[in-house]
N, C-alpha and C. Protein backbone atom coordinates (compact mmCIF):
# COMPACT_ATOMS: atom_id res chain seq x y z
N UNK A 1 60.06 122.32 189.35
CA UNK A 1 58.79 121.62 189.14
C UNK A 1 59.01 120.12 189.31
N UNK A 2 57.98 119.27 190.02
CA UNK A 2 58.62 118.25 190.14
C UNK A 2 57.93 117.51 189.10
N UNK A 3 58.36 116.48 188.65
CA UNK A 3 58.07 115.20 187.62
C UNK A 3 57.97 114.10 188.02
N UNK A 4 56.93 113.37 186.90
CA UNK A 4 56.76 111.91 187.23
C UNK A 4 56.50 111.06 186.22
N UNK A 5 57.06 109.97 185.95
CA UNK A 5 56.54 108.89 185.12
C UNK A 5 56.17 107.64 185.10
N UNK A 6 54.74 107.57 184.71
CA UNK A 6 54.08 106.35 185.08
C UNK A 6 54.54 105.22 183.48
N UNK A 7 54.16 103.89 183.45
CA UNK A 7 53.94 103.35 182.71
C UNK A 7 52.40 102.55 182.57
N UNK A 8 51.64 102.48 181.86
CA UNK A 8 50.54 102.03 181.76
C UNK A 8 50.36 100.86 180.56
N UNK A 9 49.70 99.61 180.32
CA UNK A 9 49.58 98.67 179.32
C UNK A 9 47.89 99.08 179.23
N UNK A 10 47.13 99.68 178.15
CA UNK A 10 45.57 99.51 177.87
C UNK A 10 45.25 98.11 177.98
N UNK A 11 44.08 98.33 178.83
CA UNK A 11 44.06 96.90 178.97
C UNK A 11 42.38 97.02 177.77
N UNK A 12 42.06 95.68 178.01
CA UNK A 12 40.49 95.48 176.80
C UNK A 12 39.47 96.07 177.57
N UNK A 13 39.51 95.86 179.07
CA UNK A 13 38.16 96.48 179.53
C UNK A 13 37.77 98.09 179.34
N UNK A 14 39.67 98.46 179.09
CA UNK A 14 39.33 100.13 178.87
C UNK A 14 39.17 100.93 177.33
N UNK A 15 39.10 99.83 176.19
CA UNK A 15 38.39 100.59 175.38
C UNK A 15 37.58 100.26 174.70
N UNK A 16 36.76 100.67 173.17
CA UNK A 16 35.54 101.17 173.02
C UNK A 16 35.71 99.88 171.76
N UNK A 17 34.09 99.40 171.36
CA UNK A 17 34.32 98.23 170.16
C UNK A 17 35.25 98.89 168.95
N UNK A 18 36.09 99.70 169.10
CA UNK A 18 37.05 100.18 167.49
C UNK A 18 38.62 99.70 168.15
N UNK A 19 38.78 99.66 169.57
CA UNK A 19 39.64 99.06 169.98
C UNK A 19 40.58 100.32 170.30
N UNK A 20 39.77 101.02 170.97
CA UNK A 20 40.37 102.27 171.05
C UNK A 20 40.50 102.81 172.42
N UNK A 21 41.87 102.90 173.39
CA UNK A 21 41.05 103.96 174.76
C UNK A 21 39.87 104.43 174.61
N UNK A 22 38.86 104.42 175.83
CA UNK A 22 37.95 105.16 175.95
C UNK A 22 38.11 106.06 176.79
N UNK A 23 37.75 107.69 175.76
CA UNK A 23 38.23 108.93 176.20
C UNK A 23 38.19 108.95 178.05
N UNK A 24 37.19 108.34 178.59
CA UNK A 24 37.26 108.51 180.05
C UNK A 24 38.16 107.69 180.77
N UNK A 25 38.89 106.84 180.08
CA UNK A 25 40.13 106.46 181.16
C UNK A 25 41.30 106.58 180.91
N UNK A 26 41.28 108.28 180.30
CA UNK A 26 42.37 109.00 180.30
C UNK A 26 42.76 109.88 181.76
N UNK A 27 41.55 109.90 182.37
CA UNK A 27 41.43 110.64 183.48
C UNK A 27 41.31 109.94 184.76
N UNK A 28 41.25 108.64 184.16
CA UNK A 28 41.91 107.69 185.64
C UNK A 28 43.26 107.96 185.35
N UNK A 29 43.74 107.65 184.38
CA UNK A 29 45.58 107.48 184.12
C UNK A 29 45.91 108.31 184.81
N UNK A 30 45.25 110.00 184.70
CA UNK A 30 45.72 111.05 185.28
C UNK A 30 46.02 111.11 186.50
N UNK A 31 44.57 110.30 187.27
CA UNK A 31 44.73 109.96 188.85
C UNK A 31 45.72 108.84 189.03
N UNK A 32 46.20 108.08 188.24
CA UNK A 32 47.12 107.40 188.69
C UNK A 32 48.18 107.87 188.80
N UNK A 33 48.71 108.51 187.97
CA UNK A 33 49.86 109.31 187.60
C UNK A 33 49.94 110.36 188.61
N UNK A 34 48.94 110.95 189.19
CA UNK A 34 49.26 112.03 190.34
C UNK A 34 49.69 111.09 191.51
N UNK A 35 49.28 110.17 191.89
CA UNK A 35 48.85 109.33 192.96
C UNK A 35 50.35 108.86 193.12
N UNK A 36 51.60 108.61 192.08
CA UNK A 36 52.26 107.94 192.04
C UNK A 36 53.12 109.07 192.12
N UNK A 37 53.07 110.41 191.75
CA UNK A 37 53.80 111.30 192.01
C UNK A 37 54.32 111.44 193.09
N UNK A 38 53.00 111.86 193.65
CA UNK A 38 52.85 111.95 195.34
C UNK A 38 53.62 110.94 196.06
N UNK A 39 53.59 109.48 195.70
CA UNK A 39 53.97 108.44 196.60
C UNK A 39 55.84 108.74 196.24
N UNK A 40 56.04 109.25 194.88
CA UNK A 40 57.56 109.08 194.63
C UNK A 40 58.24 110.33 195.53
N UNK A 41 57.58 111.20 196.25
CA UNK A 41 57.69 112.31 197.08
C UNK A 41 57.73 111.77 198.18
N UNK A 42 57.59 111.00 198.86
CA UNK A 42 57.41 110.03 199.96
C UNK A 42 55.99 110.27 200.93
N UNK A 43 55.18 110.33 200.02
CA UNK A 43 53.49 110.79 200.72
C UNK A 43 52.48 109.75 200.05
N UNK A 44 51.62 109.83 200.55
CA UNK A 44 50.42 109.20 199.89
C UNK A 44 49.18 109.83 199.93
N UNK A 45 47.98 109.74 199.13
CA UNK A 45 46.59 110.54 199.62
C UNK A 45 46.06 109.82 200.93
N UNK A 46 46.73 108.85 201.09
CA UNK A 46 45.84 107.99 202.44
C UNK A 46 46.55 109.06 203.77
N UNK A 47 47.56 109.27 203.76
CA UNK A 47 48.07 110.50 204.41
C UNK A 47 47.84 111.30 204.28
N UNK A 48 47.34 112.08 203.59
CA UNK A 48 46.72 113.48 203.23
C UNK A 48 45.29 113.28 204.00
N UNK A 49 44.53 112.55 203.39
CA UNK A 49 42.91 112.14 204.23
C UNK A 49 43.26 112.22 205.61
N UNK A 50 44.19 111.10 206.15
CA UNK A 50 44.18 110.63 207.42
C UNK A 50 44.67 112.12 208.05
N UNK A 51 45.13 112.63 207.48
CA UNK A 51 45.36 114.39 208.61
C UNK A 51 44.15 115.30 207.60
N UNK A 52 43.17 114.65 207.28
CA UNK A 52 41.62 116.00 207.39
C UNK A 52 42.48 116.56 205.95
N UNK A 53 42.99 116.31 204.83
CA UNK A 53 43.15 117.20 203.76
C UNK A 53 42.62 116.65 202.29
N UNK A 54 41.66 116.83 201.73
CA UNK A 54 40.96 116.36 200.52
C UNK A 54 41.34 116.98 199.46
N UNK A 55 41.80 116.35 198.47
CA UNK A 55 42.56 117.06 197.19
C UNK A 55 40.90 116.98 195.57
N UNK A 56 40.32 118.02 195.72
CA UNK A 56 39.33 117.62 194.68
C UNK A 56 39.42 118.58 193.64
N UNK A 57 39.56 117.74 192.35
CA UNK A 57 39.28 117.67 191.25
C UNK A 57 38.40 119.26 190.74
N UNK A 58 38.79 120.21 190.88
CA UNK A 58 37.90 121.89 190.59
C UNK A 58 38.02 122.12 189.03
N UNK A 59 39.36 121.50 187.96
CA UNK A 59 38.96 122.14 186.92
C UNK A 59 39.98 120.76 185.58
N UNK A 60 39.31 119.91 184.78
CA UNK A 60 40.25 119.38 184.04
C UNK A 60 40.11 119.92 182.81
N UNK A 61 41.13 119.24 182.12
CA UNK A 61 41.55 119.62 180.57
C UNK A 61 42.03 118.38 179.91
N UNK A 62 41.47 117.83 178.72
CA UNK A 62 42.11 117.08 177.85
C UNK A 62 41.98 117.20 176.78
N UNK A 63 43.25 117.32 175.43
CA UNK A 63 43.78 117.38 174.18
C UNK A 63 44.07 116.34 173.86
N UNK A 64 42.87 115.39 172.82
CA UNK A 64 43.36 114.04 171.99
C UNK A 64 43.51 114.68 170.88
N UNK A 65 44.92 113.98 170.72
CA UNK A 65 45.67 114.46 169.48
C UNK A 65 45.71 112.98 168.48
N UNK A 66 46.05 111.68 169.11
CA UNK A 66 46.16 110.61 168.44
C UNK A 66 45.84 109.50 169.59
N UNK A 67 45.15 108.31 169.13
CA UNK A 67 44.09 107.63 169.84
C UNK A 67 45.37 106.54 170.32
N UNK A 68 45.40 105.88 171.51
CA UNK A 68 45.74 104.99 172.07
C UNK A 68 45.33 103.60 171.80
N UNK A 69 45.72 102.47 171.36
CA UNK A 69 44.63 101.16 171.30
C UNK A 69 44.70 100.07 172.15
N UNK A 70 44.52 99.07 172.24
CA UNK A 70 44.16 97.70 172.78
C UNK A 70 45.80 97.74 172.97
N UNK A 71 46.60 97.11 174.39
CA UNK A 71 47.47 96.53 174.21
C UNK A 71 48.54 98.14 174.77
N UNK A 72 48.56 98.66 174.10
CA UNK A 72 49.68 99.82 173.98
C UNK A 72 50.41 100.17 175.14
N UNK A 73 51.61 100.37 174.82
CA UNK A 73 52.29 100.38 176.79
C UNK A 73 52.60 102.03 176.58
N UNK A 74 51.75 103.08 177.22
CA UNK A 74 51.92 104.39 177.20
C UNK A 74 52.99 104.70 178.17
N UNK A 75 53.43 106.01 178.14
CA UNK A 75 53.96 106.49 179.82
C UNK A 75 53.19 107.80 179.47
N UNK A 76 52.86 108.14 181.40
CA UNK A 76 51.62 109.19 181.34
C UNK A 76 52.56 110.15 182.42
N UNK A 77 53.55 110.92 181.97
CA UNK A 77 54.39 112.03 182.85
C UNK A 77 53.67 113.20 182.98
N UNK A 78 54.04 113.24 184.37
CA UNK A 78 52.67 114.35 184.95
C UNK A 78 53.81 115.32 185.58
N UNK A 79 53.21 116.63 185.83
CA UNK A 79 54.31 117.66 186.25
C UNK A 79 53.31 118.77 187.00
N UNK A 80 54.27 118.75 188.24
CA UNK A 80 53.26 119.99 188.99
C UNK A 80 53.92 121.36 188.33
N UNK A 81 52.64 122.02 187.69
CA UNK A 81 53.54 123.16 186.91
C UNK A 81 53.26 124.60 188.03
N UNK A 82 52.07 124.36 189.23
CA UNK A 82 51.44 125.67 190.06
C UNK A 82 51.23 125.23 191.42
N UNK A 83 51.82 125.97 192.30
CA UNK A 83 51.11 125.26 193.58
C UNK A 83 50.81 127.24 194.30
N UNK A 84 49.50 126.97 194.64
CA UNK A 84 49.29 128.10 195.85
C UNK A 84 48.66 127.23 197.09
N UNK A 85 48.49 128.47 198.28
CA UNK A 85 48.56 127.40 199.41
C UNK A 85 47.20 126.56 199.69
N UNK A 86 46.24 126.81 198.61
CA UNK A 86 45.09 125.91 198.59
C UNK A 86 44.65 125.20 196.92
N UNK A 87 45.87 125.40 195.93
CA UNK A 87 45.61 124.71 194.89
C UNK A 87 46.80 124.37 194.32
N UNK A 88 46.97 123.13 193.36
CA UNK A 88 47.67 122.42 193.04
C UNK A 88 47.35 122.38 191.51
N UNK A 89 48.27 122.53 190.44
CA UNK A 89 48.03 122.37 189.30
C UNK A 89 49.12 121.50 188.45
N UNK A 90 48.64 120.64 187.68
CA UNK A 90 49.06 119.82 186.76
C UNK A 90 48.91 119.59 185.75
N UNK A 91 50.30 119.20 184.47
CA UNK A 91 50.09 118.72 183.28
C UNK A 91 50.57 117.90 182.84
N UNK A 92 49.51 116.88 182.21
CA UNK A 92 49.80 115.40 181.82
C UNK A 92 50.30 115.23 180.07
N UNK A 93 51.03 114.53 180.35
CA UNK A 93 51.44 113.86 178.80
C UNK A 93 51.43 112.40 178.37
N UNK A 94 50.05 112.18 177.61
CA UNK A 94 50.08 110.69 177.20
C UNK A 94 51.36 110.22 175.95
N UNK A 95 52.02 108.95 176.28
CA UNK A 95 53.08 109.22 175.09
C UNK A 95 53.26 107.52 174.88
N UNK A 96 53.30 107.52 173.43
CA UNK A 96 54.03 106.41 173.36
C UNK A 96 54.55 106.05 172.10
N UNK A 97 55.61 105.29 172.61
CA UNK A 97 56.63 105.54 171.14
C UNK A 97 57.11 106.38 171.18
N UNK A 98 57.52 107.55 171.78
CA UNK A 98 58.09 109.14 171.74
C UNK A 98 56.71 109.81 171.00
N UNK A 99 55.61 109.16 170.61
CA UNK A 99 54.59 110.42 170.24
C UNK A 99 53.85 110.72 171.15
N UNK A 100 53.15 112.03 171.15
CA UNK A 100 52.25 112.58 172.09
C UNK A 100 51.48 112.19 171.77
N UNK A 101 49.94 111.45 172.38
CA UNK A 101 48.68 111.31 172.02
C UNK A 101 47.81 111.77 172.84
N UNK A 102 48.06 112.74 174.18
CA UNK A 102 47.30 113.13 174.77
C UNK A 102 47.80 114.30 175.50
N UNK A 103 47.08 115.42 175.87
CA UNK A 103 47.55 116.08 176.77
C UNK A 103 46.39 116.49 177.69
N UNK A 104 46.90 116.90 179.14
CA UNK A 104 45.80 117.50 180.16
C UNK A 104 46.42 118.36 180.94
N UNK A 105 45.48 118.94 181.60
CA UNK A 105 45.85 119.83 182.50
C UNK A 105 45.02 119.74 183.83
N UNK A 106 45.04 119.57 185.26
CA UNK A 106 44.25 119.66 186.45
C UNK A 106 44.64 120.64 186.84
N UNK A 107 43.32 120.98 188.07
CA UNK A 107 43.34 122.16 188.92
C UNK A 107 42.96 121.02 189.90
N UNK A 108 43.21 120.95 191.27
CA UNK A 108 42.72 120.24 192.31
C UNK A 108 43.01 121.22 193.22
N UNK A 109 42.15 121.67 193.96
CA UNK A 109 41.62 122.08 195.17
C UNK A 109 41.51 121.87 196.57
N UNK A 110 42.00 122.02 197.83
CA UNK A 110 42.21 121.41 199.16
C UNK A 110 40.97 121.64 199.99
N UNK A 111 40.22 120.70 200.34
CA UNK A 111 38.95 120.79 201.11
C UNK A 111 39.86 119.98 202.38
N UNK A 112 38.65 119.94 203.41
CA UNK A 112 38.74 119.96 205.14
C UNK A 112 37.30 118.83 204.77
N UNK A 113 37.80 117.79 206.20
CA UNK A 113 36.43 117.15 206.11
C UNK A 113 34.72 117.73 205.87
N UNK A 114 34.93 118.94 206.15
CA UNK A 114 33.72 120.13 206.04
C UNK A 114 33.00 120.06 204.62
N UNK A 115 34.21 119.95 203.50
CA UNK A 115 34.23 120.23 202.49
C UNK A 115 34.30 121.80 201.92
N UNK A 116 35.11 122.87 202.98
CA UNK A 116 35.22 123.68 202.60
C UNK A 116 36.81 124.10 202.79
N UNK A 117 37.05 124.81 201.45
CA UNK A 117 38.34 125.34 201.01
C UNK A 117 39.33 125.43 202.66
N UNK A 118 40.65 124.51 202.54
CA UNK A 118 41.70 125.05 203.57
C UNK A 118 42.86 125.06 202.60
N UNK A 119 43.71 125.54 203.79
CA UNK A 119 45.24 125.22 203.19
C UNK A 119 45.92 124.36 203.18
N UNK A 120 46.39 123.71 202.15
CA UNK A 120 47.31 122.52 201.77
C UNK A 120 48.81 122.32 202.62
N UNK A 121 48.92 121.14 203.27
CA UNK A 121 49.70 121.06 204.26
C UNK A 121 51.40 121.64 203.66
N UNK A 122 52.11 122.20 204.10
CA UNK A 122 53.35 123.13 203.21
C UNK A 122 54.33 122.26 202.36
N UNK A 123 54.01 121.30 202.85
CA UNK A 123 55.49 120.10 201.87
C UNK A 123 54.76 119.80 200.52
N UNK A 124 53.63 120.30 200.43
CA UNK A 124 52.66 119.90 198.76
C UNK A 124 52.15 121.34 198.45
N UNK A 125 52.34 122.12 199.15
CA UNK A 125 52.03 123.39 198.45
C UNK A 125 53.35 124.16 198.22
N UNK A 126 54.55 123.83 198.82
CA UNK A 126 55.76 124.41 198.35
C UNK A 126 55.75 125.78 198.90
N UNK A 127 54.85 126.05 199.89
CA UNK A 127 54.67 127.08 200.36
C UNK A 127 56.32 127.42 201.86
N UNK A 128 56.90 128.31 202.19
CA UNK A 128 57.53 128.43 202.95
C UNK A 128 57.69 127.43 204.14
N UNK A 129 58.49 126.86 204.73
CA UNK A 129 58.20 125.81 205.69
C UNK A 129 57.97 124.96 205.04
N UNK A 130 58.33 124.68 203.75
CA UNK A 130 57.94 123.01 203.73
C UNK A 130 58.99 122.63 203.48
């Protein structure tokens, strides 16, 4: 399974007047954290697009366990735990300090400029030939 670890600082624009992450930019982190996966694999999504392959977002999951605040330098390690040859699955771990404060899970899905279901090029689906 491959792994990845991001580091992130909350910045003020991303949370709520208690000084708290706001629950929805847990799920940018996520996209960052995939995004950076990908690039530490030696790929990018701008490569994926530019050959016709769209990675979308079909099913998330998030578990707040303990709140993030103003300031906090998280790491957000993401892990491809599923790949079939048209879906990709992932699980995220918000952490800091060695505690968990978040967990997720994605399903992302491979569309064609069409926007209908293809197969994921073989070096990201882990499929034979890649």
């Amino acid at each position: 399974m491959q792994t990845g670890e991001i580091q992130v600082r909350v910045r003020y624009a991303e949370t709520d007047r208690m000084g708290l992450l706001h629950h929805a930019n847990y799920l940018v982190y996520f996209e960052q954290a995939r995004t950076e996966l990908l690039r530490d694999g030696g790929r990018t999504y701008k490569d994926l697009e530019d050959q016709g392959f769209f990675l979308v977002v079909a099913k998330l999951e998030v578990k707040y366990k303990l709140p993030a605040h103003y300031d906090d330098v998280l790491t957000i390690r993401t892990t491809v735990t599923r790949t079939s040859p048209i879906r990709i699955e992932h699980k995220y771990e918000v952490i800091r300090d060695g505690t968990l404060l978040a967990e997720g899970f994605s399903t992302l899905a491979c569309v064609g400029r069409d926007g209908k279901l293809r197969e994921m090029p073989n070096w990201l689906s882990g499929e034979p030939g890649a």
